[in-house]
C-alpha atoms as a PDB file:
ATOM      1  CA  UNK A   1     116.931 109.244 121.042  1.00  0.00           C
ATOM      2  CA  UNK A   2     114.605 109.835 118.119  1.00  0.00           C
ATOM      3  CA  UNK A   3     112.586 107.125 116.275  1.00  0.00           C
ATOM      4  CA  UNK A   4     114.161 106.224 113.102  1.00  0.00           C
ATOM      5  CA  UNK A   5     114.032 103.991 110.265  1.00  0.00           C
ATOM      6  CA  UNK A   6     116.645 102.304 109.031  1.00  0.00           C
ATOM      7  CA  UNK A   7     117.299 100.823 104.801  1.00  0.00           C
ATOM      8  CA  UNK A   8     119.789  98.361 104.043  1.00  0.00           C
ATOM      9  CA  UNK A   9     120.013  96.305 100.785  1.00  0.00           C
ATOM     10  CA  UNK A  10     122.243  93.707 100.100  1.00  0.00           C
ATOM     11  CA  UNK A  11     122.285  91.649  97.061  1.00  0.00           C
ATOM     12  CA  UNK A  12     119.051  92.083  95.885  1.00  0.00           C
ATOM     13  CA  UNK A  13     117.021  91.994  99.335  1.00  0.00           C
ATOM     14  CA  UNK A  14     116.201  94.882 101.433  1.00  0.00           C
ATOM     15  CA  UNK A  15     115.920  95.422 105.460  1.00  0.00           C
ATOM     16  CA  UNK A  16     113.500  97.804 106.919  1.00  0.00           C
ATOM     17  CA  UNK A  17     114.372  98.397 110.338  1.00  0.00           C
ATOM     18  CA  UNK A  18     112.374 100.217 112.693  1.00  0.00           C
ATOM     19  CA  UNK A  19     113.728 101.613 116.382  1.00  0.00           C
ATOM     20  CA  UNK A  20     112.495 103.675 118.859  1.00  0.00           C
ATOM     21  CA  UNK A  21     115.000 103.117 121.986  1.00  0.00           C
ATOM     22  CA  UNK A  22     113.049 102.805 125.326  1.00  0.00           C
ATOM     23  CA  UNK A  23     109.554 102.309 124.027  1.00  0.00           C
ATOM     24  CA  UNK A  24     110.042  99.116 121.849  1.00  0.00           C
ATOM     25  CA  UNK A  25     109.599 100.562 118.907  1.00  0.00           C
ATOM     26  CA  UNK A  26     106.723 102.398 118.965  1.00  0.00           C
ATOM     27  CA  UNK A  27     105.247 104.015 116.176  1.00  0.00           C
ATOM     28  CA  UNK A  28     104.926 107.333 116.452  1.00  0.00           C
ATOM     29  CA  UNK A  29     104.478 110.140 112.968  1.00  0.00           C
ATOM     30  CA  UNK A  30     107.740 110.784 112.188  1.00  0.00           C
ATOM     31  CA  UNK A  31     108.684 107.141 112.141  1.00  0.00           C
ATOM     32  CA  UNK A  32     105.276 106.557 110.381  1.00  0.00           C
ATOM     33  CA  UNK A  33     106.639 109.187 107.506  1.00  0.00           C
ATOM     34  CA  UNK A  34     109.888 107.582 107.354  1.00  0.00           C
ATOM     35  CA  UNK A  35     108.594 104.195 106.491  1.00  0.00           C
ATOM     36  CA  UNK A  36     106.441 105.382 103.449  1.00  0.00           C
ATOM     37  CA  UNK A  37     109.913 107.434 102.408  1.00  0.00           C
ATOM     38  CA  UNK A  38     111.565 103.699 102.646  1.00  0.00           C
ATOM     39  CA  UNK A  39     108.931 102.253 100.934  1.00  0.00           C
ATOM     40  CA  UNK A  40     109.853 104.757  98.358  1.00  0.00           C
ATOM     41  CA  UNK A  41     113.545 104.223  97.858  1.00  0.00           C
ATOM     42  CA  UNK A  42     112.729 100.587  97.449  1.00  0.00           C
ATOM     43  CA  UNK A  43     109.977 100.976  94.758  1.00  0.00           C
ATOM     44  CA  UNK A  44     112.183 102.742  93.222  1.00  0.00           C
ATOM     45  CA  UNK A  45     115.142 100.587  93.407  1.00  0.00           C
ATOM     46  CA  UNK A  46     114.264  97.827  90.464  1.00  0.00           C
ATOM     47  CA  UNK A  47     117.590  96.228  91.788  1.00  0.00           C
ATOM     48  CA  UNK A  48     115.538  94.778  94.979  1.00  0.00           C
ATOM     49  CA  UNK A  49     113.201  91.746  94.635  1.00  0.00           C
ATOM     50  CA  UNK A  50     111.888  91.476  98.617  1.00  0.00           C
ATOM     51  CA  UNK A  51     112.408  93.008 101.748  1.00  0.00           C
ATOM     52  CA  UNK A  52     112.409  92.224 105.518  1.00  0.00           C
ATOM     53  CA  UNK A  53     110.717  94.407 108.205  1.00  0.00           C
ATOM     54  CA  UNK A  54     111.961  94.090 111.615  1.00  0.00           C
ATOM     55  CA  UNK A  55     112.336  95.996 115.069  1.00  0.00           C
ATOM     56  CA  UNK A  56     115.550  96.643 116.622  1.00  0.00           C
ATOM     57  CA  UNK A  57     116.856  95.204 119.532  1.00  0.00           C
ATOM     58  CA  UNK A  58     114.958  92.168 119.533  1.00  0.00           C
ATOM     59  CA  UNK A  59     111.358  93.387 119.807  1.00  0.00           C
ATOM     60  CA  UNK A  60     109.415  93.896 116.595  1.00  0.00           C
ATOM     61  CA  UNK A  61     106.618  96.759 117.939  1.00  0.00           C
ATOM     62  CA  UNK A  62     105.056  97.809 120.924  1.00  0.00           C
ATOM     63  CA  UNK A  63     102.172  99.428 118.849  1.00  0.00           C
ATOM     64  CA  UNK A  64     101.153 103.592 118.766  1.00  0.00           C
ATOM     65  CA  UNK A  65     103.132 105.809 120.741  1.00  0.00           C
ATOM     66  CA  UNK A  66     101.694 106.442 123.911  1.00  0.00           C
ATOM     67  CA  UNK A  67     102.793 110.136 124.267  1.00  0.00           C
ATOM     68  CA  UNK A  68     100.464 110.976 120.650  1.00  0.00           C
ATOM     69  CA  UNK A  69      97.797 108.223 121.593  1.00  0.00           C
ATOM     70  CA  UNK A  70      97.178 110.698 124.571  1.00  0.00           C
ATOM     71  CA  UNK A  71      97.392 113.437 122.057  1.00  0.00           C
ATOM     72  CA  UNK A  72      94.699 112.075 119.931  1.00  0.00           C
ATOM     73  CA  UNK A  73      92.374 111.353 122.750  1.00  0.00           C
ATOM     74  CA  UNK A  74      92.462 114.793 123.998  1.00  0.00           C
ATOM     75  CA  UNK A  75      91.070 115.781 120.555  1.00  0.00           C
ATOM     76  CA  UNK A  76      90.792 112.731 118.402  1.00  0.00           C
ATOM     77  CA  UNK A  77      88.387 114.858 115.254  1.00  0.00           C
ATOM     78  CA  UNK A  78      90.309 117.570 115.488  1.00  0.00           C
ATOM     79  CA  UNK A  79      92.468 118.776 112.213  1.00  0.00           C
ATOM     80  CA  UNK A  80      95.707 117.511 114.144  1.00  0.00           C
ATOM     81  CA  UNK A  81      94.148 114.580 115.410  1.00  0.00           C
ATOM     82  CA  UNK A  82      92.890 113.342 112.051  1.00  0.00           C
ATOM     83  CA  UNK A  83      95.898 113.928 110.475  1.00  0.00           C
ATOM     84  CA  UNK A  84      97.877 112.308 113.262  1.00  0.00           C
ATOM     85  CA  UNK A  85      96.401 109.268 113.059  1.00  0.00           C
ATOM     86  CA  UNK A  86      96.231 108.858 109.210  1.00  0.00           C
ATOM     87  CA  UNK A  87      99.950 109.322 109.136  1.00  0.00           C
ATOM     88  CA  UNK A  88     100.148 106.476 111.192  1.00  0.00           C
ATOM     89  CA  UNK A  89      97.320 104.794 108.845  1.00  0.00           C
ATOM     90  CA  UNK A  90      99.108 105.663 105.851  1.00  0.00           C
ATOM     91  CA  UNK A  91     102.730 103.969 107.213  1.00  0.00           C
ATOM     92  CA  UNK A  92     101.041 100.603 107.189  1.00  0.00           C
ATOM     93  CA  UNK A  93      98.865 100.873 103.836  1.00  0.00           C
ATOM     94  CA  UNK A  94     102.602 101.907 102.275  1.00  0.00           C
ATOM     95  CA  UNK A  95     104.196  98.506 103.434  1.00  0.00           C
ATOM     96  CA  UNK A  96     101.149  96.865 102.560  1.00  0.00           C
ATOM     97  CA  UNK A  97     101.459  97.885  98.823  1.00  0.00           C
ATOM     98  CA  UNK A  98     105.420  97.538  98.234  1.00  0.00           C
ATOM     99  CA  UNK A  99     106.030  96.109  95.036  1.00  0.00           C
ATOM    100  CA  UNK A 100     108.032  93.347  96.274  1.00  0.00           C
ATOM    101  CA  UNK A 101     107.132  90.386  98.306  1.00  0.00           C
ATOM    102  CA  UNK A 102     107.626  91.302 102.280  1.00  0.00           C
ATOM    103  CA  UNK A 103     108.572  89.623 105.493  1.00  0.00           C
ATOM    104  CA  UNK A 104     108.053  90.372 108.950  1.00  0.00           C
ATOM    105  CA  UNK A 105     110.749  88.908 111.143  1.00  0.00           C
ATOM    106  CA  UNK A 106     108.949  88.985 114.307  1.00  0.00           C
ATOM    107  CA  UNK A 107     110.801  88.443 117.911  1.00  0.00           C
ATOM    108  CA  UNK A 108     109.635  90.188 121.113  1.00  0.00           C
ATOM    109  CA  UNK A 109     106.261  90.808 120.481  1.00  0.00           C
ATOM    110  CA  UNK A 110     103.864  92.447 118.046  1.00  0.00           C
ATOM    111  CA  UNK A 111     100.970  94.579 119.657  1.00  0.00           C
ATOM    112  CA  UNK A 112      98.541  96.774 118.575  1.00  0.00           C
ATOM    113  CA  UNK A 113      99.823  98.871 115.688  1.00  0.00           C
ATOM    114  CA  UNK A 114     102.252  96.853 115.569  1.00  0.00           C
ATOM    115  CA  UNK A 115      99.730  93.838 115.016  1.00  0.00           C
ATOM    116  CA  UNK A 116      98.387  96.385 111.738  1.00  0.00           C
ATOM    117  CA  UNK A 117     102.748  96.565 110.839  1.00  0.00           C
ATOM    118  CA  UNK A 118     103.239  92.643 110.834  1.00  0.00           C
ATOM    119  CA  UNK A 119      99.609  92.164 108.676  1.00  0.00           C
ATOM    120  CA  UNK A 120     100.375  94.255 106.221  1.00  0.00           C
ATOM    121  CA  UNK A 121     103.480  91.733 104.923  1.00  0.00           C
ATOM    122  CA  UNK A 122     103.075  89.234 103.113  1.00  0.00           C
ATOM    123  CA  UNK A 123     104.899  86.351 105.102  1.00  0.00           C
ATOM    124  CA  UNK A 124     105.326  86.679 108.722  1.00  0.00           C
ATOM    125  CA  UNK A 125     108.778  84.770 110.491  1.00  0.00           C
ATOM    126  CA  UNK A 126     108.056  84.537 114.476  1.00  0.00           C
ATOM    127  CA  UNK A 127     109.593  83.406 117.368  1.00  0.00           C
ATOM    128  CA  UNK A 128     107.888  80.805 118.757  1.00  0.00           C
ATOM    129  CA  UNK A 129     108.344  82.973 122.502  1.00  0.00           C
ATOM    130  CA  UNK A 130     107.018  86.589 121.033  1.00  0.00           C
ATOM    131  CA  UNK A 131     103.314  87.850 121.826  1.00  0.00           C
ATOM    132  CA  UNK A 132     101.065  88.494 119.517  1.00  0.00           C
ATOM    133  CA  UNK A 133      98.522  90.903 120.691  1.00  0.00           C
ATOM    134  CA  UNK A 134      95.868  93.085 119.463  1.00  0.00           C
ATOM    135  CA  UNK A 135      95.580  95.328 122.442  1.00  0.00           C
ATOM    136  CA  UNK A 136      93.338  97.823 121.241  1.00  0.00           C
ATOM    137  CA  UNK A 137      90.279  96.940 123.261  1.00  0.00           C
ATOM    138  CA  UNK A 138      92.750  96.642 126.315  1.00  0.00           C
ATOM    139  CA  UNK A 139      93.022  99.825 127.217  1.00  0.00           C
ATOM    140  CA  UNK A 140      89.568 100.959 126.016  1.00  0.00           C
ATOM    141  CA  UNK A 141      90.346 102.063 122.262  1.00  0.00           C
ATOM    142  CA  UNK A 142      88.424 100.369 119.047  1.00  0.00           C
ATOM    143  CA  UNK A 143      90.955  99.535 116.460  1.00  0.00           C
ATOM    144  CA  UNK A 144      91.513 101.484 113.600  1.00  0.00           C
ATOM    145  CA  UNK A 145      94.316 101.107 110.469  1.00  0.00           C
ATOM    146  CA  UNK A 146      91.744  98.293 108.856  1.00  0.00           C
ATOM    147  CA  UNK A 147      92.495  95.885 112.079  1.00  0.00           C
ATOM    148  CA  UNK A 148      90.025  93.676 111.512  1.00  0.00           C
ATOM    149  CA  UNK A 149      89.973  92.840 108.346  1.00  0.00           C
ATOM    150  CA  UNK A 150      94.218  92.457 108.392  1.00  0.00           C
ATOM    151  CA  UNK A 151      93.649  89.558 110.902  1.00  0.00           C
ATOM    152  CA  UNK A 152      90.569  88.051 109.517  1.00  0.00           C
ATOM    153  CA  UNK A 153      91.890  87.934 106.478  1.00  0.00           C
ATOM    154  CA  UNK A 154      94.176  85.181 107.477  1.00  0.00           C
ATOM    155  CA  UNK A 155      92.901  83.744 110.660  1.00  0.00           C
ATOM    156  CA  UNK A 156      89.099  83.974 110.027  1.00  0.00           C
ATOM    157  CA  UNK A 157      86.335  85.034 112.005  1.00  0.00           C
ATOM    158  CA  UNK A 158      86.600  83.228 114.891  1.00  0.00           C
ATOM    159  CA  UNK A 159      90.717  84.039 116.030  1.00  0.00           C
ATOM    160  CA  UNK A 160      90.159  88.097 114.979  1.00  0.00           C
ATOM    161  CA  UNK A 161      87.159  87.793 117.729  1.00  0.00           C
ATOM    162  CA  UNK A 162      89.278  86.026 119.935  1.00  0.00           C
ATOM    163  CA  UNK A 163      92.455  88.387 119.550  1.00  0.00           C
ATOM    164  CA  UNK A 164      90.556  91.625 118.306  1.00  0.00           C
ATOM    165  CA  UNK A 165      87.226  91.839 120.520  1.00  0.00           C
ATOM    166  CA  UNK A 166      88.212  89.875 123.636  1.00  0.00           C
ATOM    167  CA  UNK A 167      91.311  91.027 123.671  1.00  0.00           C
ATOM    168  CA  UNK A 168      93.388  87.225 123.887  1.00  0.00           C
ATOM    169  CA  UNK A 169      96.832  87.361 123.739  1.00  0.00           C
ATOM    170  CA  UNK A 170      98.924  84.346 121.969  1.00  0.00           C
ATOM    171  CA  UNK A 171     102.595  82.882 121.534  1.00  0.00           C
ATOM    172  CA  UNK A 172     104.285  82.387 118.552  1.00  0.00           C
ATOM    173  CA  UNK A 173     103.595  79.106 117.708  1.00  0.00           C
ATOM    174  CA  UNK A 174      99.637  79.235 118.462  1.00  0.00           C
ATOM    175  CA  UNK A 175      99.905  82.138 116.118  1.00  0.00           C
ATOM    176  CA  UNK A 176     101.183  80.209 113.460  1.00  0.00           C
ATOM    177  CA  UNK A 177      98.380  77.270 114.315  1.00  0.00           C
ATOM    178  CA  UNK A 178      95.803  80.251 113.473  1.00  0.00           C
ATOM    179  CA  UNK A 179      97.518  81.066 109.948  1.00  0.00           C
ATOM    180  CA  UNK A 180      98.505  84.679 111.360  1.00  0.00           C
ATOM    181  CA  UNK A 181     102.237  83.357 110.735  1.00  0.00           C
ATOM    182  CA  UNK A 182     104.324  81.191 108.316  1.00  0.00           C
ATOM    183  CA  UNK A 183     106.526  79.635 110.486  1.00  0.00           C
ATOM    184  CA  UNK A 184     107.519  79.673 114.514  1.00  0.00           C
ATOM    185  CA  UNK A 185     111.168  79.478 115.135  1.00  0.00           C
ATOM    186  CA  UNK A 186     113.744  79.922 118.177  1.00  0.00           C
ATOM    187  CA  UNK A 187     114.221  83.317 118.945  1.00  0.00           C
ATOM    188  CA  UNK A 188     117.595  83.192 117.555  1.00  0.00           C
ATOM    189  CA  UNK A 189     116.438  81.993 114.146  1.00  0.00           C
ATOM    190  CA  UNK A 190     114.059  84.687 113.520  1.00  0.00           C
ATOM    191  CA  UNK A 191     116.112  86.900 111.206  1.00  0.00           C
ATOM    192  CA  UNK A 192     117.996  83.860 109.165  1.00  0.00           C
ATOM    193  CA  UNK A 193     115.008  82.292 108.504  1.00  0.00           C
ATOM    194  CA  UNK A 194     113.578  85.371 107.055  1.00  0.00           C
ATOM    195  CA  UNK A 195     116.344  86.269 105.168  1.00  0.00           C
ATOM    196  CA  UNK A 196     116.852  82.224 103.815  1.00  0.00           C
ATOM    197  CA  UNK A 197     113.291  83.124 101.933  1.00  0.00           C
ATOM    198  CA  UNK A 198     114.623  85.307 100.605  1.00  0.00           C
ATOM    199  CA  UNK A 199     117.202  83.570  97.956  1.00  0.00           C
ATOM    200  CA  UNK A 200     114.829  83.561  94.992  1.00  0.00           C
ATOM    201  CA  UNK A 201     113.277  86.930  94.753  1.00  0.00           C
ATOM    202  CA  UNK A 202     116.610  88.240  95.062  1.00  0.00           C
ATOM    203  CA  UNK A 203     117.930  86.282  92.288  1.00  0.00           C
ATOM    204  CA  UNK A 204     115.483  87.764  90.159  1.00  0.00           C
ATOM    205  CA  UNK A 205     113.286  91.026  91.094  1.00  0.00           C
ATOM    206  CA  UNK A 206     111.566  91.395  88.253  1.00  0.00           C
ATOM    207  CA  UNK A 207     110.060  88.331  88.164  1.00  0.00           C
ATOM    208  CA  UNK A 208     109.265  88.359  91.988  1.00  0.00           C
ATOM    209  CA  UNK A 209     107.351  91.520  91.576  1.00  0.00           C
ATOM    210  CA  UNK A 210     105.231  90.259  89.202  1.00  0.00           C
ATOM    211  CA  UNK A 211     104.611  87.369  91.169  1.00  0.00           C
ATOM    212  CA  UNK A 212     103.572  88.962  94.090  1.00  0.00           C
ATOM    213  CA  UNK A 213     101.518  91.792  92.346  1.00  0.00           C
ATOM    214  CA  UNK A 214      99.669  88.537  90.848  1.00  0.00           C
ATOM    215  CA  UNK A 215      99.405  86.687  94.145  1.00  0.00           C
ATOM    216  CA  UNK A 216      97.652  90.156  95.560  1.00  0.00           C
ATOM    217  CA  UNK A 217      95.379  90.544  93.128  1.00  0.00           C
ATOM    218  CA  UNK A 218      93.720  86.872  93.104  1.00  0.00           C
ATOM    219  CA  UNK A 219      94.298  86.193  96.411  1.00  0.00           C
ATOM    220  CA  UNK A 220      93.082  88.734  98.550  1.00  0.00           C
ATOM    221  CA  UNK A 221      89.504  88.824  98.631  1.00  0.00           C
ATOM    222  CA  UNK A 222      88.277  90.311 102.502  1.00  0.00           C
ATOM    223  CA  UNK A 223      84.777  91.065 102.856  1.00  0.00           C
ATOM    224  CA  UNK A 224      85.904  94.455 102.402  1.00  0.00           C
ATOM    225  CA  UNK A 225      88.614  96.009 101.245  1.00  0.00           C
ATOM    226  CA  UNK A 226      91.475  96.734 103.319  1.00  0.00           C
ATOM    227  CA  UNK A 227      90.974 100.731 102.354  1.00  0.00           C
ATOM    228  CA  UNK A 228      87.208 100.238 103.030  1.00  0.00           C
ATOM    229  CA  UNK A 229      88.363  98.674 106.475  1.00  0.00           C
ATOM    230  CA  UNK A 230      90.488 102.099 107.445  1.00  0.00           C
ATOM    231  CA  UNK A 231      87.447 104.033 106.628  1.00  0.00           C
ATOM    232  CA  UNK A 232      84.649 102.072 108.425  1.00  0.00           C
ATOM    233  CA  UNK A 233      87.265 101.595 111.988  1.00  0.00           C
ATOM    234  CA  UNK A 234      87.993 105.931 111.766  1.00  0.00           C
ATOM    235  CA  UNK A 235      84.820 107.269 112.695  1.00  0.00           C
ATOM    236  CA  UNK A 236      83.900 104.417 115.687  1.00  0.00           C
ATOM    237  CA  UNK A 237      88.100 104.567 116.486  1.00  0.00           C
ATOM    238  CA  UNK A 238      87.545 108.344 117.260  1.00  0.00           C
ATOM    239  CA  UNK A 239      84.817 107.812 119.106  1.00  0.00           C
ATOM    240  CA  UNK A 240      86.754 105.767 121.560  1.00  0.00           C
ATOM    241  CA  UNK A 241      90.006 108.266 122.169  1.00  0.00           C
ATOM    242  CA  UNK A 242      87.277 110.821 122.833  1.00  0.00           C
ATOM    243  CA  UNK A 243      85.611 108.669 125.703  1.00  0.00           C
ATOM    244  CA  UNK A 244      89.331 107.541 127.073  1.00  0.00           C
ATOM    245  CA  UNK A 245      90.213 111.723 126.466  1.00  0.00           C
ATOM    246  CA  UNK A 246      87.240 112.306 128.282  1.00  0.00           C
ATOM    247  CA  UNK A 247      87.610 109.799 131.057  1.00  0.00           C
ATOM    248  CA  UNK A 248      91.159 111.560 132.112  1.00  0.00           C
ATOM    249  CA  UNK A 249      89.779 114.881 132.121  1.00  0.00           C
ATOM    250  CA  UNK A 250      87.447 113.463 134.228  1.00  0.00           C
ATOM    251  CA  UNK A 251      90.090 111.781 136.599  1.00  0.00           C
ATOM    252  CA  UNK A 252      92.289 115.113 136.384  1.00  0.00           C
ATOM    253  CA  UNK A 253      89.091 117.073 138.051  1.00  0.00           C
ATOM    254  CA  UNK A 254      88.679 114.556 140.785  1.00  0.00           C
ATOM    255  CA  UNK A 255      92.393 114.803 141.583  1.00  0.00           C
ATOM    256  CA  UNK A 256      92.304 118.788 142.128  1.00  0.00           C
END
């Protein structure tokens, strides 16, 4: 099956649901364009005062997909490649600036791009058993979508080192401890809780979109922006799918 992306509103709220059957919901470009096309319809809609993002089937995101992360690498400043991975870029920077308040209901795990997907809400709802992991540096790629500056922006310094540059790997509830989550919850609980927040923006949209456009603008204050952030993390990110492209080629040779 196809990646998809999935829009339901209900009385005021709406739920962005993202699935990509056998790969946890990876993100690959299509899914990536479907998101900003959701973030759309709700823009649009003045009738909805928040919205939830979630994965299907009990996993929020398992980051890139690998099948165009291999695609990159083989030619990661190439025309395609560029583009490629600024779609992907461009899904998250899209959530990031919805005009309503946003919640990530996280269960499973988060990882990687999917790490860039949960940051770019504004409250995060996690189970206190799902991983959050950065991943990046794990299998030999330098972050890119503004990674850095997403988690430092709420855990600091010290826990975007720890998660972004050594590559640690935390629970739920230690995730909350580091401010990279509102609240840890059973499993179970992830999706009521997130929707429970969601009573007063839905009562009154307007008002909740001019709160959160307000909260935004005094509030967020990273050492650089979040669009400065994408641009630094593209030309070193490239960099890095070329020496991983490079590094099969290299393997392929030995092989034959």
């Amino acid at each position: 099956m196809a990646s998809s992306v999935n829009v339901s509103i209900t009385d005021g709220a709406a739920e962005i649901t993202i699935s990509n059957p056998g790969a946890r919901n990876a993100i690959d470009a299509t899914m990536a364009r479907d998101l900003v096309d959701a973030c759309d319809r709700i823009d649009t809609d003045a009738s909805v005062g928040v919205a939830i993002v979630r994965g299907d089937d009990g996993y929020f995101c398992s980051g890139g997909s690998r099948s165009e992360l291999a695609e990159i690498s083989s030619a990661p400043v190439s025309d395609k490649g560029v583009a490629l991975i600024q779609t992907i870029y461009d899904a998250f920077l899209r959530v990031g600036r919805l005009r309503v308040p946003t919640i990530a209901a996280i269960r499973g795990g988060a990882v990687g791009a999917g790490v860039n997907l949960a940051m770019a809400t504004d409250v995060r709802i996690i189970s206190r058993t799902a991983r959050f992991t950065s991943g990046f540096v794990n299998i030999g790629i330098h972050p890119g979508g503004g990674h850095y500056t997403l988690l430092g922006r709420s855990a600091g310094p010290e826990a975007a080192t720890a998660l972004g540059v050594l590559g640690d790997s935390i629970d739920g509830a230690r995730a909350v401890e580091l401010g990279l989550a509102y609240i840890a919850v059973a499993d179970e609980s992830v999706e009521p809780e997130a929707w429970r927040l969601t009573e007063t923006s839905r009562r009154d949209p307007a008002l909740a979109r001019a709160a959160i456009a307000s909260l935004r603008a005094e509030v967020h204050a990273p050492g650089v922006s979040w669009d400065a952030a994408v641009a630094m993390e593209r030309g070193i990110q490239a960099w890095s799918f070329a020496r991983k492209g490079a590094a099969r080629w290299a393997e392929r040779k030995r092989a034959d």
